[in-house]
Protein backbone atom coordinates (compact mmCIF):
# COMPACT_ATOMS: atom_id res chain seq x y z
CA UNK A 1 0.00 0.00 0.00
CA UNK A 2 1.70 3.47 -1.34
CA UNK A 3 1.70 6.40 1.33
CA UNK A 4 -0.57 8.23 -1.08
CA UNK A 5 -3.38 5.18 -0.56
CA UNK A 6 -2.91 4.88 2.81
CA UNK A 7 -3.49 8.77 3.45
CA UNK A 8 -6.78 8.50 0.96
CA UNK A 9 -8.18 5.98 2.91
CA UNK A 10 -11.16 6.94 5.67
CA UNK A 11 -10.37 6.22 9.25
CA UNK A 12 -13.66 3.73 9.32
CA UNK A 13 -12.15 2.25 6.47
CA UNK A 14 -8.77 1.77 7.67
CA UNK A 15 -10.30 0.62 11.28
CA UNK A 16 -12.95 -2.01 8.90
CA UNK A 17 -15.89 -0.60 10.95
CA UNK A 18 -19.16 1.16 9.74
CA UNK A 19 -19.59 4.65 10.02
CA UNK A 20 -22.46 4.61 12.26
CA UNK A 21 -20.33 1.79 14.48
CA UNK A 22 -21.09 1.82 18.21
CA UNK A 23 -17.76 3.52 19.74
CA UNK A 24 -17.37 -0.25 21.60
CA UNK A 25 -17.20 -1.50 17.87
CA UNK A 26 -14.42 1.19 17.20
CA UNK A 27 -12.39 0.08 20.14
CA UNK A 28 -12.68 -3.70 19.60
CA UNK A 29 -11.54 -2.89 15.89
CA UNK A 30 -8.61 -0.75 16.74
CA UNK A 31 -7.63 -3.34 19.08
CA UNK A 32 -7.61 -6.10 16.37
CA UNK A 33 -5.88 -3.37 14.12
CA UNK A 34 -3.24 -3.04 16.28
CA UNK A 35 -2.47 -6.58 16.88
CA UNK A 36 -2.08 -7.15 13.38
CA UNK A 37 0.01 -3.19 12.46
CA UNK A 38 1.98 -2.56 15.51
CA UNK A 39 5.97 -2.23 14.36
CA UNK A 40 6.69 -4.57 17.06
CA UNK A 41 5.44 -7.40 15.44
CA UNK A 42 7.28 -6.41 12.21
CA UNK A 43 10.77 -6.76 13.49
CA UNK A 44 11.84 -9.80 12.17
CA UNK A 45 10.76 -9.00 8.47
CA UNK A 46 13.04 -6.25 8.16
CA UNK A 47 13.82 -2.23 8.38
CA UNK A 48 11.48 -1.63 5.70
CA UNK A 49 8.80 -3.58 6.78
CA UNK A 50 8.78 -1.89 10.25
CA UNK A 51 9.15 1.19 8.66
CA UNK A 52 5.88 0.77 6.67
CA UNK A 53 3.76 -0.91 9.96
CA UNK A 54 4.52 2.14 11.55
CA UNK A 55 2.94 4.33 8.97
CA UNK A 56 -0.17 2.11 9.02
CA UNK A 57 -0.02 1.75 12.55
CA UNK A 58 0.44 5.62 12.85
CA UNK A 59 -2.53 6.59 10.25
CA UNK A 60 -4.37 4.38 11.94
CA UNK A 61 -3.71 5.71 15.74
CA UNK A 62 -4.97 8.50 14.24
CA UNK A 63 -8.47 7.33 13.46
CA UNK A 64 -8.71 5.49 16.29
CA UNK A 65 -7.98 8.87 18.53
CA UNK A 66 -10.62 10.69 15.76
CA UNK A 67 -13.05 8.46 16.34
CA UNK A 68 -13.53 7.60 19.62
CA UNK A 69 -13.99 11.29 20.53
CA UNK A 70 -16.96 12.40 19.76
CA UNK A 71 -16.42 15.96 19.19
CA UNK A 72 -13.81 15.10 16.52
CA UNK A 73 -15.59 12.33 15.46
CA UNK A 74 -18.34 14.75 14.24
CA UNK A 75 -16.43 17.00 13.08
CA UNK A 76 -14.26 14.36 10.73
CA UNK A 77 -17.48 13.15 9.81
């Protein structure tokens, strides 16, 4: 995934949840992102691929933040 795809993408996108999801259903999914994206389970694959799980992982840190806060959340939305 280029840089440029990852920043198009929507946080509820890049989390896999709806955009009405439940903020429970935001958290669970963050959780499960984060299992899979976190640079720490990267390390063994490599500089580059640490490099790039971090920019998911990052992005999607983001959306998790965006979305679980409801002011933001409406005003991302």
């Amino acid at each position: 995934m280029a840089d440029d795809k990852l920043d198009k993408l929507d946080y509820y996108t890049l989390l896999g949840v709806e955009p009405d999801a439940a903020l429970d259903d935001i958290k669970r999914a963050f959780r499960t992102f984060a299992l899979r994206y976190h640079p720490d389970r990267h390390v063994e694959r490599g500089p580059e691929a640490v490099a790039r799980a971090t920019a998911i992982y990052r992005r999607g840190s983001e959306a998790h933040e965006t979305l679980t806060h409801p002011q933001q959340r409406s005003a991302y939305d």
